[in-house]
Structure formats: structure tokens, C-alpha cells
N, C-alpha and C. Protein backbone atom coordinates (compact mmCIF):
# COMPACT_ATOMS: atom_id res chain seq x y z
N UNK A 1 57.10 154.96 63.78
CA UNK A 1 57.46 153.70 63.18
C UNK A 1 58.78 153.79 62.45
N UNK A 2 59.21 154.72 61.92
CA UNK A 2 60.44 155.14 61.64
C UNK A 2 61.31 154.96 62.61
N UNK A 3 61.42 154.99 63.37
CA UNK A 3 62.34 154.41 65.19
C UNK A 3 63.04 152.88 64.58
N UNK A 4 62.27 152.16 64.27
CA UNK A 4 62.19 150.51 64.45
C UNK A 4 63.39 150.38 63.31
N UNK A 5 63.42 150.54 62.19
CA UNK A 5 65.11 150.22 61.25
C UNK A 5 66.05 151.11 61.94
N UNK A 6 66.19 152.02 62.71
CA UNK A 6 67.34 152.94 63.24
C UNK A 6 67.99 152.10 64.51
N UNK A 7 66.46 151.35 65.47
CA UNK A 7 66.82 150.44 66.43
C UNK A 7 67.06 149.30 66.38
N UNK A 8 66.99 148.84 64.90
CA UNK A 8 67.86 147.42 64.77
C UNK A 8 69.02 147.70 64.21
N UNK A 9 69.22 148.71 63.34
CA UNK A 9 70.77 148.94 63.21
C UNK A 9 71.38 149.22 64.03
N UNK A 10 71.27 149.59 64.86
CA UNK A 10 72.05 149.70 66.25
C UNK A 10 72.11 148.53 67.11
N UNK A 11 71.02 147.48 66.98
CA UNK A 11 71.04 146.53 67.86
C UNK A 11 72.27 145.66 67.14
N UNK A 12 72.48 145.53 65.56
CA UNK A 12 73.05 144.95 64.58
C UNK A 12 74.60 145.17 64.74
N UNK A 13 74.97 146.79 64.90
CA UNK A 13 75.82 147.34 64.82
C UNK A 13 76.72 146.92 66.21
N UNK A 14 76.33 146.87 67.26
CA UNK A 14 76.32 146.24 68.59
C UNK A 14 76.55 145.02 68.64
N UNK A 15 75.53 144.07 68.23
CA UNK A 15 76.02 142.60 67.97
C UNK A 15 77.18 142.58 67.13
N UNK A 16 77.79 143.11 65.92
CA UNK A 16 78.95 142.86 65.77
C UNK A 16 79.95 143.41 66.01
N UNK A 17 80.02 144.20 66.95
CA UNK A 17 80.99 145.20 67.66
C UNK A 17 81.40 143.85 69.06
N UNK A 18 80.35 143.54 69.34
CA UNK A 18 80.60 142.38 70.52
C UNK A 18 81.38 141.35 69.84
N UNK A 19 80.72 140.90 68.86
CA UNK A 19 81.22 139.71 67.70
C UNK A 19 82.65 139.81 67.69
N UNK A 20 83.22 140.83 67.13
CA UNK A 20 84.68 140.88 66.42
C UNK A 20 85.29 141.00 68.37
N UNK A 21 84.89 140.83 69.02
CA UNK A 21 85.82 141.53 70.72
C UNK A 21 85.98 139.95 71.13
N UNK A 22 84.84 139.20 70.65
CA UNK A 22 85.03 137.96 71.31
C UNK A 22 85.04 136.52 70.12
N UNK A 23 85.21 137.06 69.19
CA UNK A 23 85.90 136.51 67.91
C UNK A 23 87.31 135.88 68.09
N UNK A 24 87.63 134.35 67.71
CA UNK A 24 88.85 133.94 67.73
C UNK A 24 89.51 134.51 66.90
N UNK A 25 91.13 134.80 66.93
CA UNK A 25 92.35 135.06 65.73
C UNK A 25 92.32 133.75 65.45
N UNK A 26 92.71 133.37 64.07
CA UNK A 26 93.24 132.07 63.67
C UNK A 26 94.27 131.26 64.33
N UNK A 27 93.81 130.08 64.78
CA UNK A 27 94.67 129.03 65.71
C UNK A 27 95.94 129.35 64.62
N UNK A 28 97.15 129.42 65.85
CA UNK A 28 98.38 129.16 65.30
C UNK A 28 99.21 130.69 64.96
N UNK A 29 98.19 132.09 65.11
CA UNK A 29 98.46 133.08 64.79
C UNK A 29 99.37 133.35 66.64
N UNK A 30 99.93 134.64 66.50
CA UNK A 30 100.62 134.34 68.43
C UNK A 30 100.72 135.95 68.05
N UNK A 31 101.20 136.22 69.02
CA UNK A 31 100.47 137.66 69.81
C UNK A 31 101.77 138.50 69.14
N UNK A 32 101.20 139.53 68.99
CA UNK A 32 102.54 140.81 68.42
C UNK A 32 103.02 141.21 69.27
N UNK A 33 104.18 141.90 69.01
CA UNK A 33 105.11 142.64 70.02
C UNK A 33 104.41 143.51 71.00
N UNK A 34 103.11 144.43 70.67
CA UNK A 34 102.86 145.33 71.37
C UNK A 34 101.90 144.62 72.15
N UNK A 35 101.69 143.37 72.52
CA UNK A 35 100.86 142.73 73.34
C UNK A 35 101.42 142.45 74.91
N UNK A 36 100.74 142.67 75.81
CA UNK A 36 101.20 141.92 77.60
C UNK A 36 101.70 140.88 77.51
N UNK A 37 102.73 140.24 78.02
CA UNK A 37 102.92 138.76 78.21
C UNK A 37 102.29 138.37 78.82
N UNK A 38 102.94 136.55 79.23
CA UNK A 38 101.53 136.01 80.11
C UNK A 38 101.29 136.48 81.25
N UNK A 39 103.25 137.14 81.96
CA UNK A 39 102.56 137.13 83.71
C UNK A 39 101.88 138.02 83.50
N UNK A 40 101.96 139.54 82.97
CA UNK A 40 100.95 140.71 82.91
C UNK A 40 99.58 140.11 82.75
N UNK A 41 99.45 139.36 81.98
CA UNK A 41 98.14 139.54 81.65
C UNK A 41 97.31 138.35 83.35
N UNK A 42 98.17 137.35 83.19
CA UNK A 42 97.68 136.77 84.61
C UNK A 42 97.42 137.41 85.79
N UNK A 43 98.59 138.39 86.06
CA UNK A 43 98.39 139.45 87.08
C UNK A 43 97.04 140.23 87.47
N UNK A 44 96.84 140.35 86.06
CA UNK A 44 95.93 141.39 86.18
C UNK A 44 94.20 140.95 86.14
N UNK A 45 94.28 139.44 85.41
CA UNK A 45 92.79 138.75 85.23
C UNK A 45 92.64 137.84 86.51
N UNK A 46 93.13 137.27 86.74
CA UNK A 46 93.03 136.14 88.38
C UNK A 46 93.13 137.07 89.39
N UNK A 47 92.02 137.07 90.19
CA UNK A 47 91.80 137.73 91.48
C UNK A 47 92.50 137.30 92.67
N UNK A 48 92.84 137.99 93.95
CA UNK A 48 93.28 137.09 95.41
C UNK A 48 92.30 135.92 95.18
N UNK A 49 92.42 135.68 96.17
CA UNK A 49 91.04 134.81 96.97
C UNK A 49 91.32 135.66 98.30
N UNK A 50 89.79 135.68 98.32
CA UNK A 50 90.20 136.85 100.00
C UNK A 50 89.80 135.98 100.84
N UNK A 51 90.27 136.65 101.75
CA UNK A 51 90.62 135.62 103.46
C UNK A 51 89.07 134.98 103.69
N UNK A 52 89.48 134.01 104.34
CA UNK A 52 88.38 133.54 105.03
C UNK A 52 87.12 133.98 105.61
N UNK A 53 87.70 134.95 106.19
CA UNK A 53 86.91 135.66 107.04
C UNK A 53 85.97 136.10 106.15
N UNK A 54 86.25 137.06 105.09
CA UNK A 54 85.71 137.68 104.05
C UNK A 54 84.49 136.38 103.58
N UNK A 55 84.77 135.66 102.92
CA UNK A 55 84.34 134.69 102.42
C UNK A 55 83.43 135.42 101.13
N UNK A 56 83.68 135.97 100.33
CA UNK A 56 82.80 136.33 99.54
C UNK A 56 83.68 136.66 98.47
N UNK A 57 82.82 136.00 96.94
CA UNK A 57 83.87 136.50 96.09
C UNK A 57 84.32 137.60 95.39
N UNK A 58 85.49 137.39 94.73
CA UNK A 58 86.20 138.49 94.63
C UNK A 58 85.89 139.19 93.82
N UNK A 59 85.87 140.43 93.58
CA UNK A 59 85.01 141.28 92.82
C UNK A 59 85.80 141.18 91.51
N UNK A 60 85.28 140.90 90.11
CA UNK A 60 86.01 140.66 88.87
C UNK A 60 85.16 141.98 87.70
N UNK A 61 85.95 142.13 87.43
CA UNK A 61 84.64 143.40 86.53
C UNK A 61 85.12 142.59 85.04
N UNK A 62 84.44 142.69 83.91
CA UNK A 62 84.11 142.24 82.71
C UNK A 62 85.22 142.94 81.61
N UNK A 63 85.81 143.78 82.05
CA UNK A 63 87.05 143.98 81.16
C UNK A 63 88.52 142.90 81.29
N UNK A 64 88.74 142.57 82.68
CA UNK A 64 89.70 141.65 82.77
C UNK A 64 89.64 140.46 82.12
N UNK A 65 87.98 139.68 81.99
CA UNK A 65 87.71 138.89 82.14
C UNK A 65 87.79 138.60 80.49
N UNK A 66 87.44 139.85 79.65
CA UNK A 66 87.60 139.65 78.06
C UNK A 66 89.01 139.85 77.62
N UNK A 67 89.75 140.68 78.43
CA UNK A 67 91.40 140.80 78.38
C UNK A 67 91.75 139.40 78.43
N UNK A 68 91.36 138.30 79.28
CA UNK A 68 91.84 136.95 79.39
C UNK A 68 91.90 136.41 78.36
N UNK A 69 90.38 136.37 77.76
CA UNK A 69 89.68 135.48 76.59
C UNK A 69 90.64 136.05 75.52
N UNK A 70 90.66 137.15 75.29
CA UNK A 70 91.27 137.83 73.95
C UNK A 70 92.48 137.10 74.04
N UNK A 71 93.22 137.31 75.44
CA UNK A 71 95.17 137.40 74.78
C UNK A 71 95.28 135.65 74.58
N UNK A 72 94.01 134.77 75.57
CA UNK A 72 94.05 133.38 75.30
C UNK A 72 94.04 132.70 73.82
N UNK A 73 93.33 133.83 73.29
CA UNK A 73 92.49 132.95 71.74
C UNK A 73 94.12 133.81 71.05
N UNK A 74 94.59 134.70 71.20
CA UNK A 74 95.43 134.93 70.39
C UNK A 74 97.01 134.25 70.53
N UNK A 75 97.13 133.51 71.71
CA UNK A 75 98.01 132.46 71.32
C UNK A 75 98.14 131.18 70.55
N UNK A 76 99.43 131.19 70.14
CA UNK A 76 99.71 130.35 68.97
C UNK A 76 99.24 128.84 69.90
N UNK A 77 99.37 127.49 69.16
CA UNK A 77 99.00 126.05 69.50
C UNK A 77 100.24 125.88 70.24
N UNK A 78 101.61 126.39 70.16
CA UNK A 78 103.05 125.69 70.89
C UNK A 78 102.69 126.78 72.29
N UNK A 79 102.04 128.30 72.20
CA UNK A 79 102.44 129.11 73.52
C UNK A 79 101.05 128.73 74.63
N UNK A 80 100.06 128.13 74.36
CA UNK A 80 98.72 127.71 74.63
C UNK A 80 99.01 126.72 75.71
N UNK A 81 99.81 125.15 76.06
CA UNK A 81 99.95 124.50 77.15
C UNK A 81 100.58 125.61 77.83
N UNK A 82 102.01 126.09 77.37
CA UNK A 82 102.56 126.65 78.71
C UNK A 82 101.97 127.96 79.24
N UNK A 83 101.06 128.53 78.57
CA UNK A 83 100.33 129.48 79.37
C UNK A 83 99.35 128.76 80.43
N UNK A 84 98.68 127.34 79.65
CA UNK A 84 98.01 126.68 80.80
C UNK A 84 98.78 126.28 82.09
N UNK A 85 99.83 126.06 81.94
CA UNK A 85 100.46 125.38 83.02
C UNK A 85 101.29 126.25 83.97
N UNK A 86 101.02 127.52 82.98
CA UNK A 86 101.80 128.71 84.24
C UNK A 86 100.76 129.03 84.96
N UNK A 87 99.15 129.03 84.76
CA UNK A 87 97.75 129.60 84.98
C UNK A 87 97.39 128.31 86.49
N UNK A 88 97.31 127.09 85.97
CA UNK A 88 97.52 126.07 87.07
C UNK A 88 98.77 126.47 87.82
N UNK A 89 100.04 126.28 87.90
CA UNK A 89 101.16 126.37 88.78
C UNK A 89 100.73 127.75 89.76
N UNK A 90 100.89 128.85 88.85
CA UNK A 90 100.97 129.93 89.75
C UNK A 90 99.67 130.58 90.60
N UNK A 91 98.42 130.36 89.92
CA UNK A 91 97.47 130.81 90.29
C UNK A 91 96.28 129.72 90.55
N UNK A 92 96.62 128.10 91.21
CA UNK A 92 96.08 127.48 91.30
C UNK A 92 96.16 127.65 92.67
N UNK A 93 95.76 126.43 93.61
CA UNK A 93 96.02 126.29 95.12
C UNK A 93 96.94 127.09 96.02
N UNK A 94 96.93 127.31 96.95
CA UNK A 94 97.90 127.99 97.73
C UNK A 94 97.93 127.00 98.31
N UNK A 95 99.71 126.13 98.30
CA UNK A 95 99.99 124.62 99.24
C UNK A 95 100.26 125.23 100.67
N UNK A 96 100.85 126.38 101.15
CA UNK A 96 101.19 126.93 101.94
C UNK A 96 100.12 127.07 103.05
N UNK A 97 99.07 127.68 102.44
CA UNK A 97 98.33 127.75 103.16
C UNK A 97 97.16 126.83 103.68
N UNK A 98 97.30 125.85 102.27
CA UNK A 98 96.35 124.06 102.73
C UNK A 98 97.04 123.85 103.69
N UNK A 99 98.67 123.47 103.92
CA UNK A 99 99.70 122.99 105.10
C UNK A 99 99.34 123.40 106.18
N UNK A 100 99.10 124.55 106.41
CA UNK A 100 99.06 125.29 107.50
C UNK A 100 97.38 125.07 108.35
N UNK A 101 96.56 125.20 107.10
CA UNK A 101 95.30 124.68 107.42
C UNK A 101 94.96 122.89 107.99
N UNK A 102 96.15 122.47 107.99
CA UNK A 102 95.61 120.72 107.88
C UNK A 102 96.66 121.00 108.91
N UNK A 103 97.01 121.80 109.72
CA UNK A 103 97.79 121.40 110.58
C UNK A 103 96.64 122.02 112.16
N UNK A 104 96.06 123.07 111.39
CA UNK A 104 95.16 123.89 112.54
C UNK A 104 93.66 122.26 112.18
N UNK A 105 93.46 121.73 111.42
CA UNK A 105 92.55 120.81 111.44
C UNK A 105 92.61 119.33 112.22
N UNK A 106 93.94 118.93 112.62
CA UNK A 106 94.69 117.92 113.29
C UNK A 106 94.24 118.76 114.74
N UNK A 107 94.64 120.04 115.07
CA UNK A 107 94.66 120.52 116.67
C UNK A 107 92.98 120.20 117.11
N UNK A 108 92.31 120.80 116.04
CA UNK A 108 91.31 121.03 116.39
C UNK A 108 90.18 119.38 116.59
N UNK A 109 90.48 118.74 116.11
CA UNK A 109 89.91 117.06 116.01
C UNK A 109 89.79 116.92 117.79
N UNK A 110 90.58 117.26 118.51
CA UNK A 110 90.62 117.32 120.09
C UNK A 110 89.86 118.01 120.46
N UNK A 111 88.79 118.75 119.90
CA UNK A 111 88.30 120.10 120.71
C UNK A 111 86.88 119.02 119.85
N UNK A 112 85.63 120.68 120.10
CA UNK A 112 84.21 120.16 120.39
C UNK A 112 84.15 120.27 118.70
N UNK A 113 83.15 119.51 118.23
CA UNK A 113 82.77 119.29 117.33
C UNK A 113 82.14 120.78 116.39
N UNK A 114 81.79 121.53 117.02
CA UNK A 114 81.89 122.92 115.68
C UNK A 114 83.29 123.83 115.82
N UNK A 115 84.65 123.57 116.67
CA UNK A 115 85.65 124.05 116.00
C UNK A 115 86.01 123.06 115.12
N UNK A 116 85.94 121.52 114.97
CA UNK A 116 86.25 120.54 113.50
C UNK A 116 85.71 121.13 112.58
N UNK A 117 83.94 121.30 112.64
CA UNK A 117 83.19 121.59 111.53
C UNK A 117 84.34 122.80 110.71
N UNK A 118 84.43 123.86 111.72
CA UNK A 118 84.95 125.24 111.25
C UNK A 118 86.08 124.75 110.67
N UNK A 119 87.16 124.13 111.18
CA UNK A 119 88.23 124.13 110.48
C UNK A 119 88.38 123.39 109.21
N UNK A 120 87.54 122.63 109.11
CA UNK A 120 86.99 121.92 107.84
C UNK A 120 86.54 122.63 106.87
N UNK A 121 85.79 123.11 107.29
CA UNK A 121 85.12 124.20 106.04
C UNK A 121 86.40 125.36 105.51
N UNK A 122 87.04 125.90 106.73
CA UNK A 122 88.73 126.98 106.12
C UNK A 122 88.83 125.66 105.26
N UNK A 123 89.50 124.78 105.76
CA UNK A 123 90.43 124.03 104.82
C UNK A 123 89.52 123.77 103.08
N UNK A 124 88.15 123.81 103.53
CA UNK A 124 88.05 123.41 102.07
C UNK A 124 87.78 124.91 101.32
N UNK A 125 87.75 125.71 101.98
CA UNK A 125 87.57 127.35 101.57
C UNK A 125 89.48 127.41 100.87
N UNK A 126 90.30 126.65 101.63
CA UNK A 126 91.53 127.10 101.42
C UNK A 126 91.89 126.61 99.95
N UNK A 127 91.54 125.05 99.88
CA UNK A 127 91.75 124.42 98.55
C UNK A 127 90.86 124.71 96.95
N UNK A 128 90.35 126.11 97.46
CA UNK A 128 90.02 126.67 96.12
C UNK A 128 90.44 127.10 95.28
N UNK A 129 91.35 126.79 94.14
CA UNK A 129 92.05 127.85 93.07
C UNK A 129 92.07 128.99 93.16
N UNK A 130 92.80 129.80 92.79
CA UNK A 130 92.71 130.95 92.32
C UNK A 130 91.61 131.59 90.99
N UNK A 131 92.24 130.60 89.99
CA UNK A 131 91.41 130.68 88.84
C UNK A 131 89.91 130.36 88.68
N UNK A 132 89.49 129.56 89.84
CA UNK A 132 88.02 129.45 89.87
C UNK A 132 87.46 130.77 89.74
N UNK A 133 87.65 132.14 90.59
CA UNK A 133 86.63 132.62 90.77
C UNK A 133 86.89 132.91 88.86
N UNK A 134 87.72 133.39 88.26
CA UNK A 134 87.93 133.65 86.65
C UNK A 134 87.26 133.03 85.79
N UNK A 135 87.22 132.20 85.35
CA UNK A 135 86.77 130.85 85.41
C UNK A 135 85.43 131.24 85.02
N UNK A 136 84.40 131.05 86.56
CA UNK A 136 83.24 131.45 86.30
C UNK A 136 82.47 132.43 86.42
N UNK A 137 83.77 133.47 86.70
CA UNK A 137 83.41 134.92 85.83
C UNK A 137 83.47 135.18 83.96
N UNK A 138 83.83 134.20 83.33
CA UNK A 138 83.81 134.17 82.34
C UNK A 138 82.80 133.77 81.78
N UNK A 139 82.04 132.54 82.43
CA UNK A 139 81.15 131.69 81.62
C UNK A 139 80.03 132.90 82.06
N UNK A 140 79.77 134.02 82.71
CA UNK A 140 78.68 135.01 82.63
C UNK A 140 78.82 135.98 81.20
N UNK A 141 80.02 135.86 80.77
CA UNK A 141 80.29 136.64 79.35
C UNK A 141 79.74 135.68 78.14
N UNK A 142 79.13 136.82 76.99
CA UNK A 142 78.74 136.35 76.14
C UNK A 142 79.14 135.61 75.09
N UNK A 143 79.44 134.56 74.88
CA UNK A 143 80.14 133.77 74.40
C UNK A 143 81.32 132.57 75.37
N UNK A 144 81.32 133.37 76.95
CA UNK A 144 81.91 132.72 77.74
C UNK A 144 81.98 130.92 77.60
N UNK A 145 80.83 130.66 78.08
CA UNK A 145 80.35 129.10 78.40
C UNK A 145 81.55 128.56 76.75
N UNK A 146 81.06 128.77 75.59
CA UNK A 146 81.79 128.43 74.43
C UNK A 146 83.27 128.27 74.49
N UNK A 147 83.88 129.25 74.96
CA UNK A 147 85.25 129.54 75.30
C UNK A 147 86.06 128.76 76.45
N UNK A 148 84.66 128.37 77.59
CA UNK A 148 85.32 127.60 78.44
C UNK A 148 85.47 126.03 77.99
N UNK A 149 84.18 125.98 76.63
CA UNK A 149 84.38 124.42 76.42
C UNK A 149 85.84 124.09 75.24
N UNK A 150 86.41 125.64 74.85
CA UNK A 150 87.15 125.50 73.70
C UNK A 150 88.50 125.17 75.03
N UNK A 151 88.38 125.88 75.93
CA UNK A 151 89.76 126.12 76.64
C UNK A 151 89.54 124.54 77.38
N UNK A 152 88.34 123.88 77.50
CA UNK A 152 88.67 122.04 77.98
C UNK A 152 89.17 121.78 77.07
N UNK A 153 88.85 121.60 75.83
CA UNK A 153 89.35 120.80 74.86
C UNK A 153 90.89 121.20 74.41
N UNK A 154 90.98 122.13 74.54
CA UNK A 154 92.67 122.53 74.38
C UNK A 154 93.49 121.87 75.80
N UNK A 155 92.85 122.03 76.81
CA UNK A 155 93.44 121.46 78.28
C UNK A 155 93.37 119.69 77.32
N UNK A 156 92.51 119.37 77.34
CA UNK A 156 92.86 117.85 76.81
C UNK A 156 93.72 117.18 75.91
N UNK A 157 93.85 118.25 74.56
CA UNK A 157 94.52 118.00 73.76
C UNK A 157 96.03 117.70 74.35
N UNK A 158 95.95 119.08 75.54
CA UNK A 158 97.56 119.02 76.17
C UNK A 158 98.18 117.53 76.67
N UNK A 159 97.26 117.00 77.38
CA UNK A 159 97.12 115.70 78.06
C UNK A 159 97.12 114.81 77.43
N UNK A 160 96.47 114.76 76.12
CA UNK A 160 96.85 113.61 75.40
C UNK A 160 97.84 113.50 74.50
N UNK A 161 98.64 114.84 74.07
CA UNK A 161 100.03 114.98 73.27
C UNK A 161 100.92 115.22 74.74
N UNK A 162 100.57 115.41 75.67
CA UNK A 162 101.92 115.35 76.56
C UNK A 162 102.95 116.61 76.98
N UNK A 163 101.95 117.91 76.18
CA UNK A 163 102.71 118.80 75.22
C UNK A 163 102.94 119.78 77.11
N UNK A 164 101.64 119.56 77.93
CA UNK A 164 101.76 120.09 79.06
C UNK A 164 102.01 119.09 80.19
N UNK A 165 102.55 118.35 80.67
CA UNK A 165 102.21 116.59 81.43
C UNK A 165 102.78 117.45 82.57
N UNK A 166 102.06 118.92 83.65
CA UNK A 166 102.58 119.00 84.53
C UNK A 166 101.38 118.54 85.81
N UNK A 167 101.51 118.32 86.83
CA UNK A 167 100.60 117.89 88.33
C UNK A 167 99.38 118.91 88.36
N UNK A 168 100.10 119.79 87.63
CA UNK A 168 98.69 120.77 88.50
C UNK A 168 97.69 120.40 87.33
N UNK A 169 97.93 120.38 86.02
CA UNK A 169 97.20 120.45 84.48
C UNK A 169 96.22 118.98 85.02
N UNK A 170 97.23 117.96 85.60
CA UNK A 170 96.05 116.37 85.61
C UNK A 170 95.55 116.56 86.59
């Protein structure tokens, strides 16, 4: 019975070891010198999207995914849209490859009805973000779901001050 206070201090000690990792810095605080910028840190948290063929998602392990959350919450309110809008621009849709897909979906409208199906389905396999699979690799982290509703409401704020007014953000 002696076990049982040793195994909640540890359970205790744990919960706030998690606490302070996924703890906000104070809005408005912005990242120190010895921190990644954004492309590093984008580079390294947004996965490919793998080919078609593959169709399965991309493997994300739980350190990238708190590397995101962290360097996100530690930007200031002015560096916060344009990290959103570099996150949409660069690691949203691939137009290149929708183009290319809506051009193999036009050939195929002439042929039998499961090469349409197929090319339909690439094309909508194609118009998946990047950031999706991130996204909802996050909301599996503890505190995730919270973070994704803090990072809508910051996406909105952008939209209604104007502060981000780029195509990919609306």
C-alpha cells in the first residue's frame, strides 16, 4: 500500500511535465534568437502527401507534431497571420498537380465509366492539403483538439482584421 502515494506522484509529476510542453507562452511574447524559423520548422512538421498509388497516410510521429504547436503558441499576434499564410500558400494544394489531374479527368469522360470513377477519386485524392494530414495528427495530441480550436479562432481573427486577406487563408 505504500506503492499508491509514490504512483501518484509520478502520475502528478508527468501530468505536469506534459502541462508546461503544451502550455501557451504569453500571446504577444515571439520566439528568441535560438529558435527555427518558420520555413524550418514547416519543413520539418507538414508531411509529402504520398502518391496516389500509396494512398495511405503519411507517417507523422508526435515530436513534429508538438514542435508545431510549441513554435505556433510562441509567436507573437503580428508573426501569427503570416506564418498562417505561408502554412496555406506553401503547404496547401498542389495546383500543378490538380491541373494536370483535371486534364487526365477531361480524357478520361470518353472512356468506360470506372476509368471516370478512378480519375475522379486521383483528382479528389489530389486536392488534399498538405497540412491536413498535420492537422489531424495534432488533434490525437493531448491538448491537440484545444489548440486546433485556438488556431480557428486566430485564423478568424485574421479574416476579420484583414491582417492575413490572402486566397488560400478564405
Amino acid at each position: 500500500m505504500v506503492r499508491w502515494p509514490l504512483l501518484w506522484a509520478q502520475r502528478r509529476k508527468a501530468a505536469a511535465a506534459a502541462w508546461l510542453t503544451l502550455s501557451p507562452t504569453p500571446r504577444g511574447g515571439s520566439t528568441s534568437a535560438a529558435s527555427p524559423d518558420m520555413d524550418d520548422v514547416l519543413r520539418r512538421t507538414v508531411a509529402a502527401v504520398p502518391p496516389y498509388e500509396i494512398r495511405q497516410k503519411p507517417a507523422l510521429h508526435e515530436a513534429p507534431s508538438r514542435e508545431f504547436v510549441r513554435f505556433y503558441r510562441c509567436l507573437g499576434d503580428a508573426e501569427r497571420p503570416v506564418f498562417l499564410a505561408k502554412l496555406a500558400a506553401d503547404y496547401g494544394t498542389d495546383h500543378g498537380m490538380v491541373s494536370e489531374v483535371c486534364g487526365r479527368l477531361k480524357e478520361a469522360q470518353s472512356r468506360d465509366l470506372g476509368t471516370l470513377l478512378k480519375a475522379e477519386d486521383r483528382l479528389r485524392y489530389s486536392l488534399t492539403p498538405r497540412y491536413k494530414f498535420l492537422i489531424s495528427h495534432i488533434c490525437r495530441l493531448e491538448g491537440g483538439v484545444k489548440f486546433i480550436v485556438d488556431l480557428r479562432a486566430d485564423i478568424l481573427q485574421c479574416l476579420q482584421s484583414k491582417t492575413a486577406d490572402t486566397p488560400q487563408i478564405r
